[in-house]
PDB file of N, CA and C in Angstrom:
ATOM      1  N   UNK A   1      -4.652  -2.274   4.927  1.00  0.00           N
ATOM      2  CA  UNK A   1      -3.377  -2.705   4.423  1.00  0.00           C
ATOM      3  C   UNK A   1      -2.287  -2.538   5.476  1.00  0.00           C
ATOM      4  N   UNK A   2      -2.152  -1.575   6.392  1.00  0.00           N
ATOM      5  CA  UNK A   2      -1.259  -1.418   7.470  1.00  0.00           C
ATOM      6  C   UNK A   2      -1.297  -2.252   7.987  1.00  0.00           C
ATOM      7  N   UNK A   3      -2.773  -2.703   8.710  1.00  0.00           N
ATOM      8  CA  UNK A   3      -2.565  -4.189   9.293  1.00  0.00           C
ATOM      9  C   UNK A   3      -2.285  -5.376   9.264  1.00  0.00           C
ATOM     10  N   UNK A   4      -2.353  -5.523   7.869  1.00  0.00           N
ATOM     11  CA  UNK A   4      -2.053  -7.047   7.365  1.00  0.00           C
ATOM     12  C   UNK A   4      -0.490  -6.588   6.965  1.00  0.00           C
ATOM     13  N   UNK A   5       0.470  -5.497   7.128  1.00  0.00           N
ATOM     14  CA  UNK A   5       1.666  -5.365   6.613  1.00  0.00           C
ATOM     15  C   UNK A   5       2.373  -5.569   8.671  1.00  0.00           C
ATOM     16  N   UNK A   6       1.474  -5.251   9.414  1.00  0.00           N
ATOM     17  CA  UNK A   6       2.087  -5.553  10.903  1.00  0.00           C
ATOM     18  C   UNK A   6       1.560  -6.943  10.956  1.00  0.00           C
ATOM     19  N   UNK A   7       0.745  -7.905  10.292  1.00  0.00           N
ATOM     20  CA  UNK A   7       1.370  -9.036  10.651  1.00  0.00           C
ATOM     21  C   UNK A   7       1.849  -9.592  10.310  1.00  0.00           C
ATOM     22  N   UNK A   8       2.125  -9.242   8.827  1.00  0.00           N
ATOM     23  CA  UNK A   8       3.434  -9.883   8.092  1.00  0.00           C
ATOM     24  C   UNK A   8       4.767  -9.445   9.435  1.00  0.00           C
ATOM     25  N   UNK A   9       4.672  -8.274   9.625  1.00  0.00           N
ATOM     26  CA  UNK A   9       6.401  -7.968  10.521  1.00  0.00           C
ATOM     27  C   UNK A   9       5.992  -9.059  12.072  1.00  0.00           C
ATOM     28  N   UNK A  10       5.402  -9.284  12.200  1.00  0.00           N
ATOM     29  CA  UNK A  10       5.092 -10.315  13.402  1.00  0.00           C
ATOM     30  C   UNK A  10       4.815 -11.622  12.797  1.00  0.00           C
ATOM     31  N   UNK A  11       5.347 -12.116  12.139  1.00  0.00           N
ATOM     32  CA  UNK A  11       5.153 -13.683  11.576  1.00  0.00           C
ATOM     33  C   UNK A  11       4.081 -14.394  11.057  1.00  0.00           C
ATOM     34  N   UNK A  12       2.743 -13.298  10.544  1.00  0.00           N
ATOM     35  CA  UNK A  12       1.990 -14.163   9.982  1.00  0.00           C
ATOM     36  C   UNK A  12       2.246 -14.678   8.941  1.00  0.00           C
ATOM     37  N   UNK A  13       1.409 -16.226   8.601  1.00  0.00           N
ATOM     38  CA  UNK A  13       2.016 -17.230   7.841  1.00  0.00           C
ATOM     39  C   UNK A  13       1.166 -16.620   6.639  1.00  0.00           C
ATOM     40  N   UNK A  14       1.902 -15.305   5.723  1.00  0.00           N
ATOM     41  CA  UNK A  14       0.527 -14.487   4.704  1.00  0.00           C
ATOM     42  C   UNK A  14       1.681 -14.295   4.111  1.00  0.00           C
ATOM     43  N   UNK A  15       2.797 -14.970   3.622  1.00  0.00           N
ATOM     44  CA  UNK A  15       3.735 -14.494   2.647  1.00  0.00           C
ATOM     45  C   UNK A  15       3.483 -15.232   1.368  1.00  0.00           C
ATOM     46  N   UNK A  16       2.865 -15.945   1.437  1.00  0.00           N
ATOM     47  CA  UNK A  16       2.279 -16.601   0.223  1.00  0.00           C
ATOM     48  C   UNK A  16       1.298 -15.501  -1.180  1.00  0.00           C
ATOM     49  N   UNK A  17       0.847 -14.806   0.068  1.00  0.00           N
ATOM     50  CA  UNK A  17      -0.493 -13.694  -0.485  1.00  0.00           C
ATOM     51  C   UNK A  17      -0.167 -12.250  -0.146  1.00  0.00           C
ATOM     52  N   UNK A  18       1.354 -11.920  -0.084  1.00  0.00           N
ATOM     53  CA  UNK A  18       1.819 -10.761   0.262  1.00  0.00           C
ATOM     54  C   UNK A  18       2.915 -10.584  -1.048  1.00  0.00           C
ATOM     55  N   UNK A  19       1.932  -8.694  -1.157  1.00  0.00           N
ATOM     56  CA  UNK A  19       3.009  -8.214  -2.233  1.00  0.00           C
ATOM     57  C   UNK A  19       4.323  -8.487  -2.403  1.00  0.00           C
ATOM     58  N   UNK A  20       4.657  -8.885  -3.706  1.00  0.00           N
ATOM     59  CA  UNK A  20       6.397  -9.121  -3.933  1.00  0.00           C
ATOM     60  C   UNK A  20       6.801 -10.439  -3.088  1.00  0.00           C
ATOM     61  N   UNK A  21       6.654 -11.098  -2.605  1.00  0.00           N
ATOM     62  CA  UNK A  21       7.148 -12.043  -1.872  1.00  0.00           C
ATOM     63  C   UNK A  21       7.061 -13.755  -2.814  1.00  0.00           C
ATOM     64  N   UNK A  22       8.305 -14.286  -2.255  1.00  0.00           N
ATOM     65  CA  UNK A  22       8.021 -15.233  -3.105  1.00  0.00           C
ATOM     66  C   UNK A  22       8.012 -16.838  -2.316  1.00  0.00           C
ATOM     67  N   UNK A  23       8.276 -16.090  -0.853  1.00  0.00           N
ATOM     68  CA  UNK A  23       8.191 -17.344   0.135  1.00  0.00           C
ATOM     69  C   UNK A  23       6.705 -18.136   0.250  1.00  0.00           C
ATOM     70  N   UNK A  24       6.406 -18.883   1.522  1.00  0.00           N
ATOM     71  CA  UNK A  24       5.076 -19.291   1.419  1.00  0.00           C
ATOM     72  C   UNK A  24       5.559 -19.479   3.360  1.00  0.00           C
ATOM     73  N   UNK A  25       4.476 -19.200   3.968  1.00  0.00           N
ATOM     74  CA  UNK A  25       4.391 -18.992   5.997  1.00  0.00           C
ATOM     75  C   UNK A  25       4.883 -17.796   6.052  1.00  0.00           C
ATOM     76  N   UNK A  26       5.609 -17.474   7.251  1.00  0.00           N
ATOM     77  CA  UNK A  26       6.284 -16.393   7.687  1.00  0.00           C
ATOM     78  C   UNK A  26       7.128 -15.481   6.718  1.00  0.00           C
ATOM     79  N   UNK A  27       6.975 -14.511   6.459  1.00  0.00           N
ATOM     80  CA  UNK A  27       8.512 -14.281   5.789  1.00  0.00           C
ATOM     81  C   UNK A  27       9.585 -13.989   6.255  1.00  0.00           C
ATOM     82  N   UNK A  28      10.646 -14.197   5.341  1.00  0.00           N
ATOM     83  CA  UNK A  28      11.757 -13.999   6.255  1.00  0.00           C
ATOM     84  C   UNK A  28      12.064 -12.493   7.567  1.00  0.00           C
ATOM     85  N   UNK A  29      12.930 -12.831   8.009  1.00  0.00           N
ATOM     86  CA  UNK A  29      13.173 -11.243   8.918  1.00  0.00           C
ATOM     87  C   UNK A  29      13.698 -10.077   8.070  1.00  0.00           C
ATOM     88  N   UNK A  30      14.228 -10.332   7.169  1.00  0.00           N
ATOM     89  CA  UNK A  30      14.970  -9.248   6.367  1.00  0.00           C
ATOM     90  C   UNK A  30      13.476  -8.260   5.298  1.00  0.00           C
ATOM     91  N   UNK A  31      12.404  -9.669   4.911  1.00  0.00           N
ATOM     92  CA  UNK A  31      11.157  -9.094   4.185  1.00  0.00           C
ATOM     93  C   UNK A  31      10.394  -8.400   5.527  1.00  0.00           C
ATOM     94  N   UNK A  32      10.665  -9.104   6.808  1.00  0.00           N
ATOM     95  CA  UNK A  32       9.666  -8.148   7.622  1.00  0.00           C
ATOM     96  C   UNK A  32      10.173  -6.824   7.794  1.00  0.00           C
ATOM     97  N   UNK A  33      11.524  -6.330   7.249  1.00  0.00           N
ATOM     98  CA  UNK A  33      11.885  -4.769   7.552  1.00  0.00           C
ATOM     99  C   UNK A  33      10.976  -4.229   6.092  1.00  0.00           C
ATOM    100  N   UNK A  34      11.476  -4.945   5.185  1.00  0.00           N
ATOM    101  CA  UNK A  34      10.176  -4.359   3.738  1.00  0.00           C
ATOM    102  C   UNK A  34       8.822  -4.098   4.428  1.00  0.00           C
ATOM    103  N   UNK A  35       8.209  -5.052   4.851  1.00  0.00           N
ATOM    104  CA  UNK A  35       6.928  -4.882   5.398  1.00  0.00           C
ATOM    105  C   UNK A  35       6.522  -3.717   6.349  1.00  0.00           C
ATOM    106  N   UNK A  36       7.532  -2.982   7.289  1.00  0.00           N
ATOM    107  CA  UNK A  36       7.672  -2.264   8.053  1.00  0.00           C
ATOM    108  C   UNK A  36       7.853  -1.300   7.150  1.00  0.00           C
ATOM    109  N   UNK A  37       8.285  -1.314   6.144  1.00  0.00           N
ATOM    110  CA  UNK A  37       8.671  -0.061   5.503  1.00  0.00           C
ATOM    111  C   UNK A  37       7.627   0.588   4.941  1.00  0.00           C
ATOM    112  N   UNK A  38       6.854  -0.641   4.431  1.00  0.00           N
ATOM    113  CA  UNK A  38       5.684  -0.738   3.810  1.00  0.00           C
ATOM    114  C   UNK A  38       4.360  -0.203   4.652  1.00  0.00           C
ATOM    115  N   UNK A  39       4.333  -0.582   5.832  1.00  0.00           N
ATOM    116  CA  UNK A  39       3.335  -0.285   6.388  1.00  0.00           C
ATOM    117  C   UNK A  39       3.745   1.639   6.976  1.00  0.00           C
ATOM    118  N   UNK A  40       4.833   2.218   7.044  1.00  0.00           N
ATOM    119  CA  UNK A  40       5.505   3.267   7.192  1.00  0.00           C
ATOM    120  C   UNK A  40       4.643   4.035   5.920  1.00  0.00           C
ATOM    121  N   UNK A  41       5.010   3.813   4.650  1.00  0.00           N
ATOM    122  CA  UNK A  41       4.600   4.187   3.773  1.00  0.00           C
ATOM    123  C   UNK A  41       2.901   4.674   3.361  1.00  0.00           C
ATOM    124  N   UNK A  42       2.345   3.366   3.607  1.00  0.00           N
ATOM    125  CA  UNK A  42       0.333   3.331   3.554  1.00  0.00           C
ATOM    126  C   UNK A  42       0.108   3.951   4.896  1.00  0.00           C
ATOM    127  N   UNK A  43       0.990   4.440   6.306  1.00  0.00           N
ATOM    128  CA  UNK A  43       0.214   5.713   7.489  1.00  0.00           C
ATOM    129  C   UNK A  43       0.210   7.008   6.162  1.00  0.00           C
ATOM    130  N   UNK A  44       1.769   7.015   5.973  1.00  0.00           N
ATOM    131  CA  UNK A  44       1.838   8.450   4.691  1.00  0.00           C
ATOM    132  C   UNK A  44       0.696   8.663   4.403  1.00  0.00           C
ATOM    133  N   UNK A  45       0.748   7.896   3.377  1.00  0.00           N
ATOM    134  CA  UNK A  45      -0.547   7.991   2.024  1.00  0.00           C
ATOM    135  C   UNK A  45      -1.789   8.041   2.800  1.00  0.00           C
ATOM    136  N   UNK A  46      -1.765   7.656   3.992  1.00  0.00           N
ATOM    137  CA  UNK A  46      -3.389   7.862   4.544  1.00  0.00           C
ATOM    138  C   UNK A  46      -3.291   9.057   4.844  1.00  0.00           C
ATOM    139  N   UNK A  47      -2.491   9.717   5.609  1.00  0.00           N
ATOM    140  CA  UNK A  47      -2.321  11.173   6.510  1.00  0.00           C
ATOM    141  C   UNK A  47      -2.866  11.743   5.274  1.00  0.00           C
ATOM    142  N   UNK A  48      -2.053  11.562   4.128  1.00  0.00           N
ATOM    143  CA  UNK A  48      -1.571  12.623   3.068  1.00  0.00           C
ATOM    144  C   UNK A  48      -3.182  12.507   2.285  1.00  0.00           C
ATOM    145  N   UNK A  49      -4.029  11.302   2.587  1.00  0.00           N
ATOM    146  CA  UNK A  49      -5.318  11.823   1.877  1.00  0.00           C
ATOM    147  C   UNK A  49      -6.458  12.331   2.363  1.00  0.00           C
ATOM    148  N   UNK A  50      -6.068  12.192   4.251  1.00  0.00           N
ATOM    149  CA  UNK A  50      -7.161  12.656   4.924  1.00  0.00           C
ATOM    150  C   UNK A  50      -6.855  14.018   4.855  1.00  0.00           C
ATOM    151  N   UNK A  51      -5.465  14.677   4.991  1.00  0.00           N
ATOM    152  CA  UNK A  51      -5.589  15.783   4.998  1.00  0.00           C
ATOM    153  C   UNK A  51      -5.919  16.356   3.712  1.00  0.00           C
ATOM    154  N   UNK A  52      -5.439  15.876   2.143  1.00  0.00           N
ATOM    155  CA  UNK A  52      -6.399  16.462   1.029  1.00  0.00           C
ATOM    156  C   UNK A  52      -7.842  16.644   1.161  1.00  0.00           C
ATOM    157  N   UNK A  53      -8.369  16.036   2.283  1.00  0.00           N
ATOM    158  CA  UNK A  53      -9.737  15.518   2.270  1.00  0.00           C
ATOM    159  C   UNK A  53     -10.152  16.812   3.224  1.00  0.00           C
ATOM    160  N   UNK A  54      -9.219  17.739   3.541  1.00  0.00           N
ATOM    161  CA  UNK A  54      -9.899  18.584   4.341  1.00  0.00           C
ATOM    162  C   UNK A  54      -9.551  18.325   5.697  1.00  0.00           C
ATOM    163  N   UNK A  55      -9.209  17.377   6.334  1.00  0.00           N
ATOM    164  CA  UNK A  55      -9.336  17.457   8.253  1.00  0.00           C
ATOM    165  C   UNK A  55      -9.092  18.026   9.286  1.00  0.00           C
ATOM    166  N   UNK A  56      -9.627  18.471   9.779  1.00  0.00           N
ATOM    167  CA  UNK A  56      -9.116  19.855  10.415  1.00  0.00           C
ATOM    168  C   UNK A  56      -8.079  19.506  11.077  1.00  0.00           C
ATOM    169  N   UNK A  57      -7.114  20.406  11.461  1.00  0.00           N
ATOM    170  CA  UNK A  57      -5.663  20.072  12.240  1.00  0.00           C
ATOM    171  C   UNK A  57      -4.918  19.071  11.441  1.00  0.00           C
ATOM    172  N   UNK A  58      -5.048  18.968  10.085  1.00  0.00           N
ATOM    173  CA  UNK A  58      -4.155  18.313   9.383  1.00  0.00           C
ATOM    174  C   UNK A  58      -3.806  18.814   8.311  1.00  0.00           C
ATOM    175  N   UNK A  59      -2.712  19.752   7.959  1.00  0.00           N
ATOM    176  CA  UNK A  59      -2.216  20.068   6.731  1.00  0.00           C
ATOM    177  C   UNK A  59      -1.356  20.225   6.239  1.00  0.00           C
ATOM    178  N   UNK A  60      -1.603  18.952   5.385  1.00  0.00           N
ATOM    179  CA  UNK A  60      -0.094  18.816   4.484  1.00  0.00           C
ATOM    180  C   UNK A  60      -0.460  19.482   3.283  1.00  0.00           C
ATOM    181  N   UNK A  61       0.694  19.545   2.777  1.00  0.00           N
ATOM    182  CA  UNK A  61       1.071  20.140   1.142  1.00  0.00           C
ATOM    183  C   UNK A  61      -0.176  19.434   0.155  1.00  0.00           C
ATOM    184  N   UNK A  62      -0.298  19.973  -0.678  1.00  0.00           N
ATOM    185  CA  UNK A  62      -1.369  18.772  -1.935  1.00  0.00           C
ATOM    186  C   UNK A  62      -0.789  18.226  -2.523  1.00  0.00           C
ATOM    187  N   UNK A  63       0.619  18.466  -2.606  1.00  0.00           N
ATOM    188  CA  UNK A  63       1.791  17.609  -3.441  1.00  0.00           C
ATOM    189  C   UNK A  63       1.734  15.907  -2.901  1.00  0.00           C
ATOM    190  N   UNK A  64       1.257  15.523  -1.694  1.00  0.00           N
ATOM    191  CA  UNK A  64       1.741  14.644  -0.756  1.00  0.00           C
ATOM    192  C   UNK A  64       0.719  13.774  -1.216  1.00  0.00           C
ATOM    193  N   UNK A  65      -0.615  14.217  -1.581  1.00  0.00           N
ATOM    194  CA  UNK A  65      -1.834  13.473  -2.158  1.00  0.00           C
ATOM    195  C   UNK A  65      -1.382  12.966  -3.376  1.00  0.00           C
ATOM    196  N   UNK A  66      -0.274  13.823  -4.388  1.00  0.00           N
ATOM    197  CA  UNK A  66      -0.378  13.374  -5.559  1.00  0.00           C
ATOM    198  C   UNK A  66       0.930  11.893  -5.378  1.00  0.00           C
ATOM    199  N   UNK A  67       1.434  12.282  -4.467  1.00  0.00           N
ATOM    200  CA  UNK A  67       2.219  11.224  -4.291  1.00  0.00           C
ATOM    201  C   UNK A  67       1.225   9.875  -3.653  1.00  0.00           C
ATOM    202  N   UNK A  68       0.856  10.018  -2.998  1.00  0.00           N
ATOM    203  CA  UNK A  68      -0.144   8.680  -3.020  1.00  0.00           C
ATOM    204  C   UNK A  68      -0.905   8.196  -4.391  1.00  0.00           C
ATOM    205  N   UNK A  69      -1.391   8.890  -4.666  1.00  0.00           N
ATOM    206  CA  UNK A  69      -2.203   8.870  -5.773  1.00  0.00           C
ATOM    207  C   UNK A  69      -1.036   7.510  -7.225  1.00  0.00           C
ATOM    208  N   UNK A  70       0.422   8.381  -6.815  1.00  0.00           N
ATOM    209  CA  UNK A  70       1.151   7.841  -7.987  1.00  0.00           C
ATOM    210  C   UNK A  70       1.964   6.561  -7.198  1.00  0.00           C
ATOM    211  N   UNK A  71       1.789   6.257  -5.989  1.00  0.00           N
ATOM    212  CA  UNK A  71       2.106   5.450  -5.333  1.00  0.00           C
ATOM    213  C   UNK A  71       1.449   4.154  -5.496  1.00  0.00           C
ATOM    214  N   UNK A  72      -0.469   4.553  -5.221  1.00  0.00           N
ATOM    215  CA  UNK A  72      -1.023   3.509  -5.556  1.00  0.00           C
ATOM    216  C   UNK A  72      -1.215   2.520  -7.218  1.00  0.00           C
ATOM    217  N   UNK A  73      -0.554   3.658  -7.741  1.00  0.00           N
ATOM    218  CA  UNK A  73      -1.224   3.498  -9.446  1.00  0.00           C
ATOM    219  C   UNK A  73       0.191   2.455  -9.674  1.00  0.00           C
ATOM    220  N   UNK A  74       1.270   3.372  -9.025  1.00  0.00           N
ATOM    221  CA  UNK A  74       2.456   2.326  -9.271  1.00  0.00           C
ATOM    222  C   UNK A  74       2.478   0.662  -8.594  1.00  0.00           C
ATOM    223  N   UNK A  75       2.164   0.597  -7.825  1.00  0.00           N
ATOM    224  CA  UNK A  75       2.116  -0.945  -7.242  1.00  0.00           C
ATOM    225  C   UNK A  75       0.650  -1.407  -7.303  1.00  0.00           C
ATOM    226  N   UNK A  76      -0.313  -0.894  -8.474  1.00  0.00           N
ATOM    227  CA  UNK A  76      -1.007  -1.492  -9.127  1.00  0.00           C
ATOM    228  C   UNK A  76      -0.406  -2.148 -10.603  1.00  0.00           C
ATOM    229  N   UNK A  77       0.244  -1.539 -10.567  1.00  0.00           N
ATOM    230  CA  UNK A  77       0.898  -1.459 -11.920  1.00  0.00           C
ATOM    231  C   UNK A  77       1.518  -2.620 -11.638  1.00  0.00           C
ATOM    232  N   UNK A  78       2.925  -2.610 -11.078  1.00  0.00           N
ATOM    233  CA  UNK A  78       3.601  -3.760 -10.631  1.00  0.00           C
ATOM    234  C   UNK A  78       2.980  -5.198  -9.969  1.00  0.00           C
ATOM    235  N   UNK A  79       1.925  -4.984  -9.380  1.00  0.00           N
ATOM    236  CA  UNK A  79       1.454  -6.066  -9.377  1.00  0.00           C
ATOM    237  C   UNK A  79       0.937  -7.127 -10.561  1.00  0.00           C
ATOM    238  N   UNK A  80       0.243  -5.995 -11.064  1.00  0.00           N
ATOM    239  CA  UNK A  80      -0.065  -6.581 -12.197  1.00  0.00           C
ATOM    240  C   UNK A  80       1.060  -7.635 -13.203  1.00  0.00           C
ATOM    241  N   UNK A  81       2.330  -6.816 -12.931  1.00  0.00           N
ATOM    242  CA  UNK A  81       3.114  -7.463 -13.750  1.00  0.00           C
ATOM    243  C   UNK A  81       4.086  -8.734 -12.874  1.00  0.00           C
ATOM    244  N   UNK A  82       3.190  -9.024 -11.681  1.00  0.00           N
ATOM    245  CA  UNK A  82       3.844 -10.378 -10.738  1.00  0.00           C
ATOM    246  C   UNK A  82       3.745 -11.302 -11.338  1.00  0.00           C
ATOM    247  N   UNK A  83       4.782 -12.695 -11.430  1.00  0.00           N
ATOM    248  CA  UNK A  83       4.000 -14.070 -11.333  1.00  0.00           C
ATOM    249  C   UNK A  83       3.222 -14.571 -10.713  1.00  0.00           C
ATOM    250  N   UNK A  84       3.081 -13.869  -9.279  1.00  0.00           N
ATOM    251  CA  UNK A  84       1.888 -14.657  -8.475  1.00  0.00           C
ATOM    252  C   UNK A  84       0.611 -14.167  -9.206  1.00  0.00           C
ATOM    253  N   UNK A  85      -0.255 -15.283  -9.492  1.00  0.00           N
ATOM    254  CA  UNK A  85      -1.651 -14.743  -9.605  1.00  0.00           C
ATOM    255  C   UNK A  85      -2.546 -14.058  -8.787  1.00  0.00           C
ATOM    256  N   UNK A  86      -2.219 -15.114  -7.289  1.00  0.00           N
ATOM    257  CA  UNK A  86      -2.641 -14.017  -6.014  1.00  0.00           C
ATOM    258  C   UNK A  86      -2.318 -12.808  -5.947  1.00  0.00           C
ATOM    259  N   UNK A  87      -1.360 -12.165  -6.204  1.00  0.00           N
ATOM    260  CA  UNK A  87      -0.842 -10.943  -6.242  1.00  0.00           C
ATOM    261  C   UNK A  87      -1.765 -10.067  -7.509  1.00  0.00           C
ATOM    262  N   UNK A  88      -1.789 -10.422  -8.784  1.00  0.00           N
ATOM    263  CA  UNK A  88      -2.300 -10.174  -9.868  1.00  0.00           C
ATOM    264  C   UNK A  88      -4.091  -9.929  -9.695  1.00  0.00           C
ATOM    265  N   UNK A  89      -3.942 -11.262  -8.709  1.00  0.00           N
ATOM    266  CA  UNK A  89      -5.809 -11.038  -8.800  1.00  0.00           C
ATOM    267  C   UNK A  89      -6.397 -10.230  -7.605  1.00  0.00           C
ATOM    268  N   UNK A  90      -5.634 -10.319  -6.885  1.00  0.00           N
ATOM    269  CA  UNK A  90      -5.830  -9.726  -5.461  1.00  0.00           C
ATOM    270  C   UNK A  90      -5.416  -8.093  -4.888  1.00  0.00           C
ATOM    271  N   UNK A  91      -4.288  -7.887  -5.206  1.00  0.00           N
ATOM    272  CA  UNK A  91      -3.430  -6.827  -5.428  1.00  0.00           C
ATOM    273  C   UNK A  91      -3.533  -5.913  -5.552  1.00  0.00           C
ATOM    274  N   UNK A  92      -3.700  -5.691  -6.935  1.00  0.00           N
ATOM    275  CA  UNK A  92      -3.679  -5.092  -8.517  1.00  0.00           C
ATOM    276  C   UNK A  92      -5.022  -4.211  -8.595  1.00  0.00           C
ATOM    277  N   UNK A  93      -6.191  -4.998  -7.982  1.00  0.00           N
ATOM    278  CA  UNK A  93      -6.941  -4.306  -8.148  1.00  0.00           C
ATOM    279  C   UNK A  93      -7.263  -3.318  -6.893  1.00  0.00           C
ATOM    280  N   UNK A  94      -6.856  -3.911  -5.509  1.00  0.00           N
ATOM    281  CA  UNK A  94      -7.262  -3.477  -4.484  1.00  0.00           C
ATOM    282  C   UNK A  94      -6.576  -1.827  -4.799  1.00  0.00           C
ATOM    283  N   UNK A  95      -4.936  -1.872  -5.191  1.00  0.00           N
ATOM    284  CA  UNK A  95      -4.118  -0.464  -5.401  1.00  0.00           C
ATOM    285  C   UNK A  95      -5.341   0.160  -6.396  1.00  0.00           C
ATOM    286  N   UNK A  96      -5.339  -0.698  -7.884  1.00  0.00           N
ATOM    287  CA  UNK A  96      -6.373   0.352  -8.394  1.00  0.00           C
ATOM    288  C   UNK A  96      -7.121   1.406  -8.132  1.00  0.00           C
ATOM    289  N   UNK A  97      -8.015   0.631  -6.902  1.00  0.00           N
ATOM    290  CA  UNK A  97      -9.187   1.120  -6.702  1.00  0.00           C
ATOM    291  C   UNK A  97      -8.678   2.415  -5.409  1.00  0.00           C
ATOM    292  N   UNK A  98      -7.950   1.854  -4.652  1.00  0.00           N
ATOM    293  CA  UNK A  98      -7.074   3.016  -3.999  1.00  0.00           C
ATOM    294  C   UNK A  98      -6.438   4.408  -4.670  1.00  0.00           C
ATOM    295  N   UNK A  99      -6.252   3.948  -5.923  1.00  0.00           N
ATOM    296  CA  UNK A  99      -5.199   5.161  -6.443  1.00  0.00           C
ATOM    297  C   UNK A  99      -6.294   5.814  -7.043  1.00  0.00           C
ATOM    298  N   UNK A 100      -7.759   5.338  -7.623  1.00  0.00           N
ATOM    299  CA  UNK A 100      -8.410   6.178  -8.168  1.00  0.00           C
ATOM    300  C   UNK A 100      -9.414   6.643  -7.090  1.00  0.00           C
ATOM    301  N   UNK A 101      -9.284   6.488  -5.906  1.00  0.00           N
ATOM    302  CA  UNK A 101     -10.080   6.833  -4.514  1.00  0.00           C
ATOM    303  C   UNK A 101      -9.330   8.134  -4.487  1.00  0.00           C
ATOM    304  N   UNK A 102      -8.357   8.405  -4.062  1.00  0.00           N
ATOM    305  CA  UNK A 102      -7.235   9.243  -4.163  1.00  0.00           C
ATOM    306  C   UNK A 102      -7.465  10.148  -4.673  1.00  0.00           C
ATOM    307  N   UNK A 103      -7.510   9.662  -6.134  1.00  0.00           N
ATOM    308  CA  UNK A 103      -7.173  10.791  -7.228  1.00  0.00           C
ATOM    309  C   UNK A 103      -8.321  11.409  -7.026  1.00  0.00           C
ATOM    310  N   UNK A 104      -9.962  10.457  -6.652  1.00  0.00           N
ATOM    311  CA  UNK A 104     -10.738  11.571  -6.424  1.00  0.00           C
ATOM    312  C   UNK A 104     -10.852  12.723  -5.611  1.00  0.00           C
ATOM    313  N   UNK A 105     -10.115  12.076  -4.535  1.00  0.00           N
ATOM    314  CA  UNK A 105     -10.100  13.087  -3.160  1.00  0.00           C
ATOM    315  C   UNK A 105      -8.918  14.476  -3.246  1.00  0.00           C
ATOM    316  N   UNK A 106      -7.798  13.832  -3.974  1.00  0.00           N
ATOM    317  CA  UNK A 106      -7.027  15.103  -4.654  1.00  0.00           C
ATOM    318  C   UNK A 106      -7.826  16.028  -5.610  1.00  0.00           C
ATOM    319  N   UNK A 107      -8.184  15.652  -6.230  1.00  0.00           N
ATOM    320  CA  UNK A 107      -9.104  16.654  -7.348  1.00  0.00           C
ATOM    321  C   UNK A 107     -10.270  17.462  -7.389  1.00  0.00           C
ATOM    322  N   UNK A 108     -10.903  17.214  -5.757  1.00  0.00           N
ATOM    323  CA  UNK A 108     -11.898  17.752  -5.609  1.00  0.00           C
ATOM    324  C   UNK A 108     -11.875  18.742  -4.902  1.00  0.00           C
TER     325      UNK A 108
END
């Protein structure tokens, strides 16, 4: 997901099939700072589950897992409730399956 959120911020023509967006090619410059923000966000949530996961020389709080965890569940959620179907069919489930990846790796 980081990667396909750096080529949204470099002009790939994926705004059609990118969360929240309602353009179609490039998106605008103002959505590529979202996208940047976005891809800012999914390093977090990765750090924050490798280190739940144990990695050595990495330790964050366990609080930081549960925030991913409620991160992914939330923009599963919201997708779900897009007009795009791409978003709905595509999306929705990918966060799903992320937020309950998560939750396993927090809980164990």
């Amino acid at each position: 997901m980081i990667f396909f959120q750096i080529a949204l911020i470099f002009g790939a023509p994926l705004a059609a099939v990118a969360p929240g967006s309602t353009e179609a090619g490039a998106l605008p410059y103002r959505d590529r700072l979202f996208a940047g923000l976005t891809a800012f966000l999914m390093l977090f949530a990765a750090l924050s589950i490798i280190s739940a996961a144990g990695f050595p020389g990495l330790v964050w709080p366990r609080w930081t897992g549960w925030i991913t965890v409620a991160l992914h569940a939330a923009s599963a959620g919201l997708s779900l409730l897009s007009r795009k179907s791409a978003e709905r069919a595509g999306w929705a489930p990918v966060q799903a399956v992320l937020a309950g990846l998560a939750l396993v790796v927090v809980t164990a």
